[in-house]
Protein backbone atom coordinates (compact mmCIF):
# COMPACT_ATOMS: atom_id res chain seq x y z
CA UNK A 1 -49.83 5.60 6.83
CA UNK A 2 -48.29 7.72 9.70
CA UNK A 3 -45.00 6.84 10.72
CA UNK A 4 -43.29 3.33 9.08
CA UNK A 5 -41.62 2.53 11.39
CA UNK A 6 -39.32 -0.53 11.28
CA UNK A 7 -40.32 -3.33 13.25
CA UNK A 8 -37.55 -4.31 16.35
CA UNK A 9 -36.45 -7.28 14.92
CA UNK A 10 -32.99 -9.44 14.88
CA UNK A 11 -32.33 -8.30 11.13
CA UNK A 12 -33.15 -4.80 11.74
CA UNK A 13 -31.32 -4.78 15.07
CA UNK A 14 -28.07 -6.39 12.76
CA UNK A 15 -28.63 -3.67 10.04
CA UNK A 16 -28.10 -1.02 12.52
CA UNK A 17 -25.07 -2.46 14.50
CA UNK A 18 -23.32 -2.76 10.97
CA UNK A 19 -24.77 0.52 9.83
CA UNK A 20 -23.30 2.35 12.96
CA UNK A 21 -19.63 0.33 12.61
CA UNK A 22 -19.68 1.01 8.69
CA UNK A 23 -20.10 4.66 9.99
CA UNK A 24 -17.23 4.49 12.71
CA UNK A 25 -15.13 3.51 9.67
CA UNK A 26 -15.74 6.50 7.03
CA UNK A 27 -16.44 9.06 10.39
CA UNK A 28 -18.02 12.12 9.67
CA UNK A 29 -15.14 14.21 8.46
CA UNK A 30 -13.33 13.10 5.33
CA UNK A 31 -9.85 13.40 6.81
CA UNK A 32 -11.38 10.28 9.60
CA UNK A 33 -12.57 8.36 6.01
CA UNK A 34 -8.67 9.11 4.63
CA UNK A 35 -7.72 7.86 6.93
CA UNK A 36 -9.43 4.49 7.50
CA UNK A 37 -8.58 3.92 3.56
CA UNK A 38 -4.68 5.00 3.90
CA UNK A 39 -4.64 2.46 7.08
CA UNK A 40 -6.16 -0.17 4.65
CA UNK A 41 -4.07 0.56 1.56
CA UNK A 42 -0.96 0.17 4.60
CA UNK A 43 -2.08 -2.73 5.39
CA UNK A 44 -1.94 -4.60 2.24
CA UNK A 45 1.49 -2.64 1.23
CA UNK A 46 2.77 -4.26 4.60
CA UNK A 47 1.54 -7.62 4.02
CA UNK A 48 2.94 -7.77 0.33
CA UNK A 49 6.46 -7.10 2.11
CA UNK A 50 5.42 -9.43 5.50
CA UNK A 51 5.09 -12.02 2.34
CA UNK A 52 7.63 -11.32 0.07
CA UNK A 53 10.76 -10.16 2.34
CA UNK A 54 9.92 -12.15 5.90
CA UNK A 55 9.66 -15.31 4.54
CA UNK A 56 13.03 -15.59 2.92
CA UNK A 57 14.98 -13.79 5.69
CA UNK A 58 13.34 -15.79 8.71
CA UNK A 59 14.57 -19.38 9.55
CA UNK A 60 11.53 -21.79 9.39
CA UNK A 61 10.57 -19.61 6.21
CA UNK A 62 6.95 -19.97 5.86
CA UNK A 63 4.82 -21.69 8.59
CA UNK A 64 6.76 -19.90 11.04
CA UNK A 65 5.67 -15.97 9.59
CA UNK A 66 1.87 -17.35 9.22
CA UNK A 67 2.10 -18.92 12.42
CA UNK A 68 3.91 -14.71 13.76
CA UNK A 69 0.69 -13.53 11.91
CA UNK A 70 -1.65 -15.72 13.27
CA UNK A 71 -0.89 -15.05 16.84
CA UNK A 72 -0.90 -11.08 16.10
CA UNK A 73 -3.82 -11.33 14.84
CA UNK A 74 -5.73 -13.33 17.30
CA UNK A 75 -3.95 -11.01 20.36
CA UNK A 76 -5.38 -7.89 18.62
CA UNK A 77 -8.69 -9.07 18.11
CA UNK A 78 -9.01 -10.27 21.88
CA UNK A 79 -7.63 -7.05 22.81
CA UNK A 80 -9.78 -5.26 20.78
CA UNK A 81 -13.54 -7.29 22.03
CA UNK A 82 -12.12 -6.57 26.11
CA UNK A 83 -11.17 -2.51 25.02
CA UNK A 84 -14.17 -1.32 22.32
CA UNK A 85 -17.81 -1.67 24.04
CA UNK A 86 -20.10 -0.15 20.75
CA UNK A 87 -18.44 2.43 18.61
CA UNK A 88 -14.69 2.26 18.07
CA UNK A 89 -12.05 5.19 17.89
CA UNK A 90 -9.97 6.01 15.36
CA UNK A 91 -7.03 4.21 16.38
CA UNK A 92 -8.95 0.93 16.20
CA UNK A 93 -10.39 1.66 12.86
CA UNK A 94 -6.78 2.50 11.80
CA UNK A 95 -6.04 -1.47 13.72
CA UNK A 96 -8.59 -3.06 12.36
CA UNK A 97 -8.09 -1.74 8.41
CA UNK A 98 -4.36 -2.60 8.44
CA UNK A 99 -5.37 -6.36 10.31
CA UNK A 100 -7.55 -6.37 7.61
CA UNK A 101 -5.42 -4.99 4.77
CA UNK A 102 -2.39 -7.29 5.86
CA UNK A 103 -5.10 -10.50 5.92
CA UNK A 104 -5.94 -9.20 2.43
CA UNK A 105 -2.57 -9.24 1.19
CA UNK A 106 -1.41 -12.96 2.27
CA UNK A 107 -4.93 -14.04 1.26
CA UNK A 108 -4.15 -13.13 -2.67
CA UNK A 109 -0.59 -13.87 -2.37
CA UNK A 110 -1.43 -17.65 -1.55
CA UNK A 111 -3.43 -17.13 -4.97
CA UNK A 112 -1.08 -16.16 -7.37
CA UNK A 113 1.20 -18.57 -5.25
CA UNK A 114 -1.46 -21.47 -6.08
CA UNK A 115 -2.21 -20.57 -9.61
């Protein structure tokens, strides 16, 4: 058995999109990896204040800083699909780990608001 290769498949073809994003995110110097994880831990710091300090200062209080969110969101992901072809920079991984850190954040204050 010479050569097992993997067959050029959807899966396999899926496995190596993710496998070359997951890489984009850690990099191949551990100051890129440091920071991808400080933009995440930033992230959810900023969303526990986005949630705890916006939404008593702002008039409309609560659908109004989801709705803020929302949009931000949404514009930075459109932005992001029209910029990054395959592999993205840092400064998107540093976007995309605070979007995702922030999303984090709201997602388990609504828990321990529900609970």
């Amino acid at each position: 058995m010479s050569g097992s290769r993997t067959q050029d498949t959807r899966l396999e073809r899926l496995q190596r999109r993710w496998g070359r994003s997951l890489g984009a995110q850690i990099g191949r110097r551990w100051a890129t990896g440091g920071t991808a994880l400080l933009a995440l831990l930033g992230g959810i710091f900023l969303g526990q204040n986005l949630s705890s300090i916006l939404l008593l200062k702002l008039t409309g209080g609560r659908p109004m800083v989801v709705l803020a969110i929302v949009i931000t969101h949404e514009l930075l992901v459109r932005i992001r699909t029209r910029a990054v072809s395959d592999l993205p920079n840092l400064g998107w991984v540093v976007a995309d780990n605070v979007r995702v850190g922030v999303v984090f954040a709201l997602v388990l204050e609504a828990f321990k608001l529900g609970s």
